[in-house]
Every structure is written in C-alpha cells, then in structure tokens.
Protein backbone atom coordinates (compact mmCIF):
# COMPACT_ATOMS: atom_id res chain seq x y z
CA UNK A 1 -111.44 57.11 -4.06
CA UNK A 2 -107.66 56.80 -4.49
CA UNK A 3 -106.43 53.61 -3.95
CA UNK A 4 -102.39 52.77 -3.28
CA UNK A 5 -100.31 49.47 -3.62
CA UNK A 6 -96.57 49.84 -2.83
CA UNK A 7 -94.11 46.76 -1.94
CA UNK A 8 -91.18 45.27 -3.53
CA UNK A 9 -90.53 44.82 -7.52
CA UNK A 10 -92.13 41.67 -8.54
CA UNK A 11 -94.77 41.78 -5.68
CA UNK A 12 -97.77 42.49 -8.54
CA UNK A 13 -98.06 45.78 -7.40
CA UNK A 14 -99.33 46.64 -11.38
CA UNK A 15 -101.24 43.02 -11.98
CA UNK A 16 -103.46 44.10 -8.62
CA UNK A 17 -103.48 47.59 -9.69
CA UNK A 18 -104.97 47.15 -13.45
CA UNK A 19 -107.27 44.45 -11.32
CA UNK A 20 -108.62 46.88 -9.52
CA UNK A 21 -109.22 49.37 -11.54
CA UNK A 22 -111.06 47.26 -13.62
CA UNK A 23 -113.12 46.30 -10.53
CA UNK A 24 -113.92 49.92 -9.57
CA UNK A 25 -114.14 51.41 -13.53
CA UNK A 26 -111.66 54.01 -12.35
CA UNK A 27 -108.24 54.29 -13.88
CA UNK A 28 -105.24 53.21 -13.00
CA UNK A 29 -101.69 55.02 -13.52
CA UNK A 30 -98.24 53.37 -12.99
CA UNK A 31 -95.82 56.47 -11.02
CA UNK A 32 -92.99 54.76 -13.45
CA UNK A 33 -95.31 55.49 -16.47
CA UNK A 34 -96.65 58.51 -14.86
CA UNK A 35 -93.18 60.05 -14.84
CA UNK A 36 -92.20 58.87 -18.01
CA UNK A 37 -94.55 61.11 -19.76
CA UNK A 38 -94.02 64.08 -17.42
CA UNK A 39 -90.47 63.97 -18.11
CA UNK A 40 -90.26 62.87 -21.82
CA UNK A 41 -87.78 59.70 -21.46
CA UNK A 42 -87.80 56.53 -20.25
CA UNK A 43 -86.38 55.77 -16.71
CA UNK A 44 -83.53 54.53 -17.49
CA UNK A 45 -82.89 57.38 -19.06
CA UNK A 46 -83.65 59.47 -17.09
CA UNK A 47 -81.34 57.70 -14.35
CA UNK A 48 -78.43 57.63 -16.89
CA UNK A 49 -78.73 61.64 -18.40
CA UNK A 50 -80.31 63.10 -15.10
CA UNK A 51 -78.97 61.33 -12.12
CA UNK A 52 -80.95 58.83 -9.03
CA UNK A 53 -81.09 62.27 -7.47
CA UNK A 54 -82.84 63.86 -9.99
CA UNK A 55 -85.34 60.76 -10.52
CA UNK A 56 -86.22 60.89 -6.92
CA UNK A 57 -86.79 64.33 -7.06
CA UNK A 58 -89.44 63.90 -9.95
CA UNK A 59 -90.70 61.18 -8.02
CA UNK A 60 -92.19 63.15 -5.54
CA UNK A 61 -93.11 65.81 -7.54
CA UNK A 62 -95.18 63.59 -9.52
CA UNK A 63 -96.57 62.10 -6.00
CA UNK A 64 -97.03 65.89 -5.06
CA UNK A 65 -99.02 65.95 -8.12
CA UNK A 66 -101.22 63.17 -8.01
CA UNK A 67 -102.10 63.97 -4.19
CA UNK A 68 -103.85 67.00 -5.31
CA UNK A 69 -105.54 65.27 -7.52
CA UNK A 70 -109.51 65.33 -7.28
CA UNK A 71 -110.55 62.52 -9.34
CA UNK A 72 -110.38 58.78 -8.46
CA UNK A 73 -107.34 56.27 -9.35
CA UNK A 74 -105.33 53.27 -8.58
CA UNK A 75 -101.97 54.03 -8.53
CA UNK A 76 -99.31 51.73 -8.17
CA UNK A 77 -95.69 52.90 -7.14
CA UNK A 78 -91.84 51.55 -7.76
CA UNK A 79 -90.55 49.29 -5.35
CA UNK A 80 -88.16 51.92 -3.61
CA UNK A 81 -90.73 55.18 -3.91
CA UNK A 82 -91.95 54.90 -0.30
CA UNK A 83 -88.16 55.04 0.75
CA UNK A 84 -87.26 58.36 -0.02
CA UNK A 85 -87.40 62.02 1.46
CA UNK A 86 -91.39 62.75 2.08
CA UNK A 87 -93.34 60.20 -0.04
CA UNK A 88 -94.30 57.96 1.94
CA UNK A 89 -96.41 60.96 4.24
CA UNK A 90 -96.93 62.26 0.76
CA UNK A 91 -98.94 58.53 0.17
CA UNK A 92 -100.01 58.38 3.56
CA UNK A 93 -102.10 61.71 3.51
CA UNK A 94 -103.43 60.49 -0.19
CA UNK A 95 -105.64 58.02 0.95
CA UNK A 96 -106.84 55.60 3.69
CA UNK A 97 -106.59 53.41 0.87
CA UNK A 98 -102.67 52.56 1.01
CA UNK A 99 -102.01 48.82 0.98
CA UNK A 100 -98.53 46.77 1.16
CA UNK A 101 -98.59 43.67 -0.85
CA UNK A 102 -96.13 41.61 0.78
CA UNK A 103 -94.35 38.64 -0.40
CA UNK A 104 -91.69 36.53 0.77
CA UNK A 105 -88.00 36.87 -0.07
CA UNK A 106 -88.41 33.38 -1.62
CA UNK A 107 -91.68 34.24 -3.40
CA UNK A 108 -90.12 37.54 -4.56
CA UNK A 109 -86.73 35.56 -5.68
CA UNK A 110 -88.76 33.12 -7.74
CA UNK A 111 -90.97 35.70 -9.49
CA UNK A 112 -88.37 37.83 -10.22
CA UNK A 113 -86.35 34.92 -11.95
CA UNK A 114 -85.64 35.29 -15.66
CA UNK A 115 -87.05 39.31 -15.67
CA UNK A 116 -83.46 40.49 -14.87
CA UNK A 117 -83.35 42.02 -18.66
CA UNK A 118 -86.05 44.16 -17.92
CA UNK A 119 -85.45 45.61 -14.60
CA UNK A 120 -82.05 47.39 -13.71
CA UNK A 121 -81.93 46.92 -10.15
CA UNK A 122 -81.19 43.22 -10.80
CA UNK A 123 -79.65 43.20 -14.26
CA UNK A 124 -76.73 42.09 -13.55
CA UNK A 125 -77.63 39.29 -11.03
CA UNK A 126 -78.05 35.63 -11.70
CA UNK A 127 -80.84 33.59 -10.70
CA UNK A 128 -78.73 32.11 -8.02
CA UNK A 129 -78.07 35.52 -6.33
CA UNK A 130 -81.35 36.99 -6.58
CA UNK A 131 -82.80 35.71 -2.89
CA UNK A 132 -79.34 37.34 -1.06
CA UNK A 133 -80.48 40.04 -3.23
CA UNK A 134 -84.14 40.81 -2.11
CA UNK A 135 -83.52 39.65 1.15
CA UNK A 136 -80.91 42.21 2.40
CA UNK A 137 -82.71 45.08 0.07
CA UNK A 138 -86.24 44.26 1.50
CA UNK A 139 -84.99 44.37 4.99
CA UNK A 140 -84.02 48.01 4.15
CA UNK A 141 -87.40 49.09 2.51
CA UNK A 142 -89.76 46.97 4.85
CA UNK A 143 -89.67 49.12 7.67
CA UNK A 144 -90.96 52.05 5.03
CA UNK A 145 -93.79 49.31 3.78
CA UNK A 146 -95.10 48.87 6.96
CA UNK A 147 -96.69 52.17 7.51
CA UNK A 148 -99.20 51.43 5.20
CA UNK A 149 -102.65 51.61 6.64
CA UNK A 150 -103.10 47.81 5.26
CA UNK A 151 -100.52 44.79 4.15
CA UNK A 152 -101.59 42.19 2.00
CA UNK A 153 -99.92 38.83 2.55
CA UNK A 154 -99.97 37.37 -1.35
CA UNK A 155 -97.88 34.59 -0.67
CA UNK A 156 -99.09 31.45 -1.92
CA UNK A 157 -102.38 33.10 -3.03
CA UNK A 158 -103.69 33.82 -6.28
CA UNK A 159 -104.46 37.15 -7.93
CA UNK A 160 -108.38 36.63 -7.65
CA UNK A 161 -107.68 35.88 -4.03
CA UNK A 162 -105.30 38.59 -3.09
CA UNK A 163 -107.92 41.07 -5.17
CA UNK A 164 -110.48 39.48 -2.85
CA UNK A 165 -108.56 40.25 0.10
CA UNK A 166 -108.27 43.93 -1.44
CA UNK A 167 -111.58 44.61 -2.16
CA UNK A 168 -113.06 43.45 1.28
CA UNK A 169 -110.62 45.84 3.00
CA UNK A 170 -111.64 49.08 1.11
CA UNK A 171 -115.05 47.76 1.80
C-alpha cells in the first residue's frame, strides 16, 4: 500500500506522514529528503546552483521513481509538487491512497508563523504578511489539491484526530 498526503507547507503533511507510517509499520519518505539524497545537495542548493527548472525536473523523476516502486510507503510531497508538468497524474496513478490535508489560510498563516528561517518560499515575509501570502498562493495550487481521491479538513482538529480521519478512509 502506498499512501500520499500533498497540501500546502505547514499543513502537517510530514507530522501525518511519520504518523502513519508508524501506524502501518511501513516507511515513510519525504520527496524533499528523497531528492536530496538522489541529487547530493540540499534544496536550496539545488535551487540556487541548478535552477527551479531543474528542481522540478528531478521532482518528477523522483515521483517517476517512486511510482514504480513495489514495496509499501507513505510519502509525503512539497507544497507546490502536485502543481507542475505530470505529477499530479504521476500521484494519481500511484495510489487510491492520495489524500489533501487541507487547512485554512488562517490556520496555515498561524502555523507557519515564526518558521520563515527555515522555509524559502516565505523567508522574507513578516508575520503580518504571511495570510495575503498563503491566501493568493493557495488559490493557485488548490485547484491541483483537489484532485486527490480524498481531502482531509484538519482545521481545528488534532493530529490523533486528523490520523483518525486518515486511517478510517484507507479502511
């Protein structure tokens, strides 16, 4: 069984991921991480000596990659991987197991306060901007999100609950 989350940074896309992977004994593999080892650097350095192009590109090679895969995994994606070229069909065709965990622009905005440091799309945003922020990017990746075969409303709900939600869904 291969099971997907994808949705917006801060949505606890890896917190649900490493939940469940606990919860099934199967691994789990971050794409970020994933790619990362394939390539030999970081992200961000891979955006700064390679290019956005290039990243994409070993984006879906890695998704290319893990779709052939045999063996069962959680995998949880960046926030903008369903966006681009093929992968979300690529995800799609993976599994029946592809689930949107979707949060609020205001939920997003306040869990995504004070990580700025660590995440590049938003480094150089204040708290105060972040909501503006999400809310005009999400409206751009949302319509990609909601092919998923499930969406997860974790609004106002804790981990155990959302994980709950999860779980009952894959059945």
């Amino acid at each position: 069984m291969k099971i997907v989350l994808v949705g917006y940074m801060g949505s606890g896309k890896s917190t649900l991921g490493n939940a469940l992977s606990s919860h099934y004994q199967i691994p789990f593999i971050d794409l970020d991480q994933f790619i990362e080892e394939a390539e030999g650097m970081s992200i961000v350095d891979l955006f700064e000596s390679k290019g956005a192009i290039y990243f994409r590109m070993a984006e879906t090679n890695a998704l290319k990659t893990l779709s052939e895969r045999k063996d069962d995994f959680v995998l949880s994606t960046g926030g903008g991987t369903p966006c681009y070229g093929t992968n979300m069909d690529i995800l799609l065709s993976m599994t029946p197991h592809l689930f949107y965990v979707k949060l609020s622009v205001n939920s997003l905005a306040k869990r995504l306060e004070g990580t700025q440091s660590t995440r590049p799309l938003i480094a150089s945003l204040k708290n105060s901007e972040l909501a503006e922020f999400v809310g005009k990017h999400l409206f751009e990746r949302t319509y990609y999100y909601n092919k998923s075969h499930h969406i997860i409303t974790a609004d106002d709900q804790s981990v155990d609950q959302t994980l709950d939600e999860l779980i009952k869904l894959i059945g």
